[in-house]
N, C-alpha and C. Protein backbone atom coordinates (compact mmCIF):
# COMPACT_ATOMS: atom_id res chain seq x y z
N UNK A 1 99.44 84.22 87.54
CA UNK A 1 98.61 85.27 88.13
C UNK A 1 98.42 84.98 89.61
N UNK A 2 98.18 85.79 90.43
CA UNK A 2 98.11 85.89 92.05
C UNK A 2 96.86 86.70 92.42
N UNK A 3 96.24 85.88 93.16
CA UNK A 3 94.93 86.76 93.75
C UNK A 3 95.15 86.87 95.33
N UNK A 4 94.76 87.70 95.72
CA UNK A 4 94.72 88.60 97.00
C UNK A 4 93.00 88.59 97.63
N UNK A 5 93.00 87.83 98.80
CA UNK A 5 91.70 88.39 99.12
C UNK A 5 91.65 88.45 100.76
N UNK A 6 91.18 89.45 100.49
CA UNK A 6 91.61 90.21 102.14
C UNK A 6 89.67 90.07 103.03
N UNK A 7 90.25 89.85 104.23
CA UNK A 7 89.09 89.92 105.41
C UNK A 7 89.67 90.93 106.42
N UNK A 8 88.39 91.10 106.93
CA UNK A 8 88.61 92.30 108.48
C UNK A 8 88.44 93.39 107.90
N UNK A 9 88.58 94.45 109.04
CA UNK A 9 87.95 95.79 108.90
C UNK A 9 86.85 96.21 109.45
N UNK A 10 86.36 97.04 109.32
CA UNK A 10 84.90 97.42 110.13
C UNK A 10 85.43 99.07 110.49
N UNK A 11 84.46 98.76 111.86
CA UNK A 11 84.09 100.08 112.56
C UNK A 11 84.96 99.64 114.03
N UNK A 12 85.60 100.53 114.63
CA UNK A 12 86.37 100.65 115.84
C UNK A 12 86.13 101.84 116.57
N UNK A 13 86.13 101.80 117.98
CA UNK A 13 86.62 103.15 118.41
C UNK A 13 87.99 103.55 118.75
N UNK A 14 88.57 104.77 118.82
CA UNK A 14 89.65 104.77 119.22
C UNK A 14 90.21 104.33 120.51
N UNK A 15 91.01 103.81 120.20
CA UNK A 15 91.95 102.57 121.38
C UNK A 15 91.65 101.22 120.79
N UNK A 16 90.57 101.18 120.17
CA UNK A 16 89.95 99.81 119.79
C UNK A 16 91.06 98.52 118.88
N UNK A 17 91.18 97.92 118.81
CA UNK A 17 91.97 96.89 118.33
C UNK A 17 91.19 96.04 116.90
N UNK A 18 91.86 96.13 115.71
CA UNK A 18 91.20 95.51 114.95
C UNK A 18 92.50 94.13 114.10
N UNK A 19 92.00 93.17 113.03
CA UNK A 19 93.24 92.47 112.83
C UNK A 19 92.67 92.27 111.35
N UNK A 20 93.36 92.41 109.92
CA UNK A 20 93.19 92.44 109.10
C UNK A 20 93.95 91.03 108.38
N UNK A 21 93.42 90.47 107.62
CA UNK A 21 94.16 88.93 107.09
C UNK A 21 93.93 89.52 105.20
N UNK A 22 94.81 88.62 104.88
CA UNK A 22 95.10 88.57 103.39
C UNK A 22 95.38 86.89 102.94
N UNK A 23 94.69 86.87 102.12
CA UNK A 23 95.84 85.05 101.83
C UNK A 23 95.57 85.25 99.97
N UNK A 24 96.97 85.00 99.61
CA UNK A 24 97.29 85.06 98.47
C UNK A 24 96.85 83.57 97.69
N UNK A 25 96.94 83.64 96.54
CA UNK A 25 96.65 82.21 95.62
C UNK A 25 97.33 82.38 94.33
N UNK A 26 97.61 81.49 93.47
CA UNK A 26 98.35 81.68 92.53
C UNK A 26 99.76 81.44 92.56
N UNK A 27 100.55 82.25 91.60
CA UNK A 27 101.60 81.52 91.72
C UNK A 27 102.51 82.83 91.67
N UNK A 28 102.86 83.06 93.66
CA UNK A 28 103.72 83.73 93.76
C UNK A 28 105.30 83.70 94.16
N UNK A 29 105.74 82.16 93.85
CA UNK A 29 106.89 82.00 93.80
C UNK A 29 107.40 81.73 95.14
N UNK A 30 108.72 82.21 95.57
CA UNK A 30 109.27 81.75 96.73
C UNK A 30 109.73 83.12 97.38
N UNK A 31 110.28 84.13 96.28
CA UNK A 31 110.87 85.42 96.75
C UNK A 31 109.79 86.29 96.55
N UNK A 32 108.91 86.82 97.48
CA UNK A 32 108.10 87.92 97.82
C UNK A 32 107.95 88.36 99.04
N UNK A 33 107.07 89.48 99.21
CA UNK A 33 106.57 89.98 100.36
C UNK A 33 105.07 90.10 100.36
N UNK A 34 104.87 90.46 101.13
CA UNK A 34 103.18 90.18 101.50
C UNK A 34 103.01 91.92 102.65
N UNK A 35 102.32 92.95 102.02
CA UNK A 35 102.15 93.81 103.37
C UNK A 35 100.90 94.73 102.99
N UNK A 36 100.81 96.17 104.04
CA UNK A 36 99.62 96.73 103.55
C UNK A 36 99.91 98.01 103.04
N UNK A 37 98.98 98.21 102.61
CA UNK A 37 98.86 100.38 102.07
C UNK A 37 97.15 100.91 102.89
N UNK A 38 97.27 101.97 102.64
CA UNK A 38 96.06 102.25 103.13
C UNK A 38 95.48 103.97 102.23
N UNK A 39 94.63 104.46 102.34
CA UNK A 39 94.09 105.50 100.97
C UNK A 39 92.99 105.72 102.11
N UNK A 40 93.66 107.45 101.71
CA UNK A 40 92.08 108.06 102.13
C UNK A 40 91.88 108.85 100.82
N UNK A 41 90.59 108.79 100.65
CA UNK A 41 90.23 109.78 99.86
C UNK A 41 90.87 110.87 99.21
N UNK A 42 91.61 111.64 98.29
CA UNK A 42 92.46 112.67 97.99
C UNK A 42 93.67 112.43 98.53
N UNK A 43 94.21 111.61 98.70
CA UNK A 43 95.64 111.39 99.15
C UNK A 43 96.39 110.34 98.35
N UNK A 44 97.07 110.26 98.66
CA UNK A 44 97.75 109.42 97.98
C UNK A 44 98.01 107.91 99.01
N UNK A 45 97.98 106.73 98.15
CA UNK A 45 97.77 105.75 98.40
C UNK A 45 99.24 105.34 99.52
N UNK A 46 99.59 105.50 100.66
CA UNK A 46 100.80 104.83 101.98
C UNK A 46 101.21 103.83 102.21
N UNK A 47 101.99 103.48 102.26
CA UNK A 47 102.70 102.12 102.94
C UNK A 47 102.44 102.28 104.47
N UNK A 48 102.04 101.05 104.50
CA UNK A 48 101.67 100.70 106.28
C UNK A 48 102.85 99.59 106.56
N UNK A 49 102.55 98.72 106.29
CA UNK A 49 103.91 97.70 106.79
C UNK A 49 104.36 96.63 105.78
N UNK A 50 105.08 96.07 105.56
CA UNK A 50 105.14 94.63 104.89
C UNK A 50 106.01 93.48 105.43
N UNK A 51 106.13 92.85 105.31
CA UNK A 51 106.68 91.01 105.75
C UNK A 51 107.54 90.58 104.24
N UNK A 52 108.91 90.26 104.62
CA UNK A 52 109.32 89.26 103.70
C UNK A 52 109.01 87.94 103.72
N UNK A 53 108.49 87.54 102.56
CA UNK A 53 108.99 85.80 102.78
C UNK A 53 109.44 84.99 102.79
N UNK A 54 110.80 85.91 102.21
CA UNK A 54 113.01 85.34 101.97
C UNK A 54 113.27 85.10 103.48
N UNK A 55 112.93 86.39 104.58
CA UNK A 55 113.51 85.98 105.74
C UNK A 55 112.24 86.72 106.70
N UNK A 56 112.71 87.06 107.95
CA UNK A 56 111.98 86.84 109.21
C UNK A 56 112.05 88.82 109.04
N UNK A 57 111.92 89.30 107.92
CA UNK A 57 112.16 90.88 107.67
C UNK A 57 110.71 91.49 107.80
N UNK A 58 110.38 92.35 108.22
CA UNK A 58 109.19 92.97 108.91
C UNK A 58 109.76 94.82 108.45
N UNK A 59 108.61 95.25 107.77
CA UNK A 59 108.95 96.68 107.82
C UNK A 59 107.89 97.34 108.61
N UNK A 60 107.74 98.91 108.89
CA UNK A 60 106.43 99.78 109.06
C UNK A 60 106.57 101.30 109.28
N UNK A 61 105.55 101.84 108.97
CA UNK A 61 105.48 103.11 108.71
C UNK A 61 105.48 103.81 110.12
N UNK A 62 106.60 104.76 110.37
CA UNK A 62 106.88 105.44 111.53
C UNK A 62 105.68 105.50 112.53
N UNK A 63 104.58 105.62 112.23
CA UNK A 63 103.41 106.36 112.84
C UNK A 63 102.65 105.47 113.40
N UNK A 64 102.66 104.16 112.87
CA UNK A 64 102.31 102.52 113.47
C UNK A 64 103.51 101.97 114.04
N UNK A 65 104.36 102.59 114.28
CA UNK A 65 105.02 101.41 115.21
C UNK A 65 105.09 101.44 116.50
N UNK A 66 104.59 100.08 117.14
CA UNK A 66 104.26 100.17 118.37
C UNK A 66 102.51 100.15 118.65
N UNK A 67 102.21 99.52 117.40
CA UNK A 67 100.57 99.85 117.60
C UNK A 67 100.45 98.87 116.95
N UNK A 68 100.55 98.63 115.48
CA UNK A 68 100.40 97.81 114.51
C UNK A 68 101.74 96.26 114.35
N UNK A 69 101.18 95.15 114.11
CA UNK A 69 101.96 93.85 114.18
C UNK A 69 101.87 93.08 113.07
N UNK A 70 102.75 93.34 111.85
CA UNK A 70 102.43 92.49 111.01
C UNK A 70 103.08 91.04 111.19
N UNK A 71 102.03 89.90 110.57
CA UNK A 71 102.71 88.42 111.06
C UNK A 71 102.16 87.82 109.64
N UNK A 72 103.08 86.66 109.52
CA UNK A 72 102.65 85.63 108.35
C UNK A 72 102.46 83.94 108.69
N UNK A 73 102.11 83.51 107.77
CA UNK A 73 101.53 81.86 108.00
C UNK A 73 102.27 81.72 106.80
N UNK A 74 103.34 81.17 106.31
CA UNK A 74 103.79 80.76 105.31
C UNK A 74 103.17 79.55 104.56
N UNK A 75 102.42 78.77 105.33
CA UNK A 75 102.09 77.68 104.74
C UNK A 75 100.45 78.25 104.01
N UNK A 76 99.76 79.04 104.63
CA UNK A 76 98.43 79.25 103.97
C UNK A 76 98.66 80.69 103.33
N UNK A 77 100.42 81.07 102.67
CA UNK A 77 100.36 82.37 102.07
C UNK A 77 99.20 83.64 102.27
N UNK A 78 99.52 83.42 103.80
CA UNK A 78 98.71 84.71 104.50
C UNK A 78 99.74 85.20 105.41
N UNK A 79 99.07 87.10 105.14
CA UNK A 79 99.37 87.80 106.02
C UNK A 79 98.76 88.71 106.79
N UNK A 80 98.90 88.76 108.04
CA UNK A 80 97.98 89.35 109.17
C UNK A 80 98.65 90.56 109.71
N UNK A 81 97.51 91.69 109.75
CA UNK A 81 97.77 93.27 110.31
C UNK A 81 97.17 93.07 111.48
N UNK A 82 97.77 93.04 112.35
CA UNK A 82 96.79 93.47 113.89
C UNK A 82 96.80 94.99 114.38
N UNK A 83 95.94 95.78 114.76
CA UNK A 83 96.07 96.62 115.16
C UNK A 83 95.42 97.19 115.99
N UNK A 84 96.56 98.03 116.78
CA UNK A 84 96.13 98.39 118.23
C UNK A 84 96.25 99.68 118.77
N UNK A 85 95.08 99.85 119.33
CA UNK A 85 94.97 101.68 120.23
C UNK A 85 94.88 102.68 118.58
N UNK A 86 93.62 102.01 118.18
CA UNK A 86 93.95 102.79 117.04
C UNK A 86 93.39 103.92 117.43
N UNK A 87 93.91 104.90 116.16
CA UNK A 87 93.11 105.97 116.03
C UNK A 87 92.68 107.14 114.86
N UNK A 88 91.87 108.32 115.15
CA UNK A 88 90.38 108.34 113.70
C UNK A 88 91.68 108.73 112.88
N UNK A 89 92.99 109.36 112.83
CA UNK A 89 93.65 109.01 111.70
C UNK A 89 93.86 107.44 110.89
N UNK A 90 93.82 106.49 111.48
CA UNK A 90 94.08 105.54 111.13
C UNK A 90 92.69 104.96 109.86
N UNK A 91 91.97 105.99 110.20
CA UNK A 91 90.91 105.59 109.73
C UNK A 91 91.18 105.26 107.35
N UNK A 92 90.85 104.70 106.97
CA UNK A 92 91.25 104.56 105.71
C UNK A 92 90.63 103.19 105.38
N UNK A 93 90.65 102.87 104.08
CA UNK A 93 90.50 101.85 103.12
C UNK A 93 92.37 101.28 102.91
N UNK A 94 92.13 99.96 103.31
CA UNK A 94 93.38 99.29 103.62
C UNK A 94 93.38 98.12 102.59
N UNK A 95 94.50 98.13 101.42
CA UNK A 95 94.87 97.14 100.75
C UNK A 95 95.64 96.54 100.75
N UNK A 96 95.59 95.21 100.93
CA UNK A 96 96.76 94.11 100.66
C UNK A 96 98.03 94.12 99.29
N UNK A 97 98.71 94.08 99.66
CA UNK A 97 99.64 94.28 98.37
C UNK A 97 100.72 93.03 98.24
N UNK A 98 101.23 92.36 97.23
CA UNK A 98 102.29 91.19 96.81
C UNK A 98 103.24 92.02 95.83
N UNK A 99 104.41 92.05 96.72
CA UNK A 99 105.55 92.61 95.89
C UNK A 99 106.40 91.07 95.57
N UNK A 100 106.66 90.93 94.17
CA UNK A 100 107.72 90.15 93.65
C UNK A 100 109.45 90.83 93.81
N UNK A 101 110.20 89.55 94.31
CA UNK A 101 111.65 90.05 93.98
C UNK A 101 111.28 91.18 95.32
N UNK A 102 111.19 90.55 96.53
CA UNK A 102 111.01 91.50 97.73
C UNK A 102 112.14 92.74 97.84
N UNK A 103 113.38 92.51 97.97
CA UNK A 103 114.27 92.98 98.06
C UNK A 103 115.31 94.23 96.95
N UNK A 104 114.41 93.93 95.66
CA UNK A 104 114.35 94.53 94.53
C UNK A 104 113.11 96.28 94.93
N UNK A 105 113.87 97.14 94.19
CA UNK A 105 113.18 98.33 94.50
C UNK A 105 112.76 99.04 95.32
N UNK A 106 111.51 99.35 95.74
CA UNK A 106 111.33 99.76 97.03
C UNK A 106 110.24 99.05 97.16
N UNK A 107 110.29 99.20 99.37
CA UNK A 107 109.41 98.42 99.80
C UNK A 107 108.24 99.54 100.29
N UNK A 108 108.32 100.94 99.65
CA UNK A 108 107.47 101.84 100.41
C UNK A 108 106.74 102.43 99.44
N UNK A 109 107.45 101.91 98.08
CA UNK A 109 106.12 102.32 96.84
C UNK A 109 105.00 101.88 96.49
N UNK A 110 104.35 102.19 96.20
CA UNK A 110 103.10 101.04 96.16
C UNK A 110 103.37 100.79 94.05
N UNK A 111 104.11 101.91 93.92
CA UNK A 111 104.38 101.08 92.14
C UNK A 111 105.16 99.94 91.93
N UNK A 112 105.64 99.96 93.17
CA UNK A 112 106.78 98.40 93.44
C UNK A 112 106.01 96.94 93.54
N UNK A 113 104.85 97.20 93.88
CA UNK A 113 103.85 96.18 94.30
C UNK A 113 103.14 95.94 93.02
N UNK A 114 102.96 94.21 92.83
CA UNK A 114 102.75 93.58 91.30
C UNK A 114 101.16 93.44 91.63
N UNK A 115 100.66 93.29 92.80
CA UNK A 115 99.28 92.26 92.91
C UNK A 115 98.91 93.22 93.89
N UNK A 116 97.67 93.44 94.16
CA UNK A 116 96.45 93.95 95.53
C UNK A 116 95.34 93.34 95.41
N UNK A 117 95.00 93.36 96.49
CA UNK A 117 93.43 92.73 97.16
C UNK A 117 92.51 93.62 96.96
N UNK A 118 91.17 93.51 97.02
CA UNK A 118 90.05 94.67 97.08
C UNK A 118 89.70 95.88 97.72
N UNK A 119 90.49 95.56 98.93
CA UNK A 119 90.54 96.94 99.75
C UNK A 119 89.38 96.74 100.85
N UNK A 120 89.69 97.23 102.58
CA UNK A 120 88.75 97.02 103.34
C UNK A 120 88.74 97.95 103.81
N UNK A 121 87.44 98.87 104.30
CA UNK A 121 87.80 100.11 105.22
C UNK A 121 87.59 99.85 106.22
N UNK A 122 88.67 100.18 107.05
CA UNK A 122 88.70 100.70 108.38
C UNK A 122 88.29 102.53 109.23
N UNK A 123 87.52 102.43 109.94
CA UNK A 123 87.04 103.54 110.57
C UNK A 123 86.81 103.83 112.20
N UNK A 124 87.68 104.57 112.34
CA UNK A 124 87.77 104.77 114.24
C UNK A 124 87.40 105.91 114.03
N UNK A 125 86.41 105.84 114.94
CA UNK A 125 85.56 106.72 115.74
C UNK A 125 86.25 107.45 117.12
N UNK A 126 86.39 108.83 116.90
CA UNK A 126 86.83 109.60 118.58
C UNK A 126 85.51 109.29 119.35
């Protein structure tokens, strides 16, 4: 089993910069990824970015790139969202997700993803 527990989040204004951490526990093997989703209310749950931990592979969702930086610590099975010039779209409840067998399925489903964290909301203010 693998637990997920995520820090960061809050309140921002737009442009504001926030950085979201995850560190996994348990036993997630050697071949995974580590990335985020995010949910607003009546929508359906998005892929924001993810990190392999096979290689130096980095994904993200068209609309964050160039704003958002995902990075990992391999040794404390954490992964970090930084994000920048946000804005009140960005606004959402953001979950950590652990996909097994990274490279297996898709990296933009969230049914692909075995494990999530509790979820943190984020909220930018115009």
């Amino acid at each position: 089993q693998v637990e997920l527990v995520e820090s960061g989040g809050g309140m921002a204004q737009a442009g504001g910069s926030q950085r979201l951490s995850c560190a996994a526990s348990g036993r997630t093997g050697s071949d995974f990824g580590m990335g985020w989703f995010r949910e607003v209310p009546g929508k359906v749950r998005e892929f924001v970015s993810v990190a392999s931990w096979t290689d130096d592979s980095t994904f993200y969702k068209d609309s964050v790139k160039g704003r958002f930086t995902i990075s990992r610590d391999k040794a404390k099975n954490t992964v970090y969202l930084r994000m920048n010039n946000l804005k009140p779209e960005d606004t959402a409840i953001y979950y950590c997700a652990l996909k097994m067998r990274f490279w297996g399925g898709s990296l933009v489903s969230p049914h692909d993803y075995n494990y999530w964290g509790q979820g943190t909301q984020v909220t930018v203010s115009s």
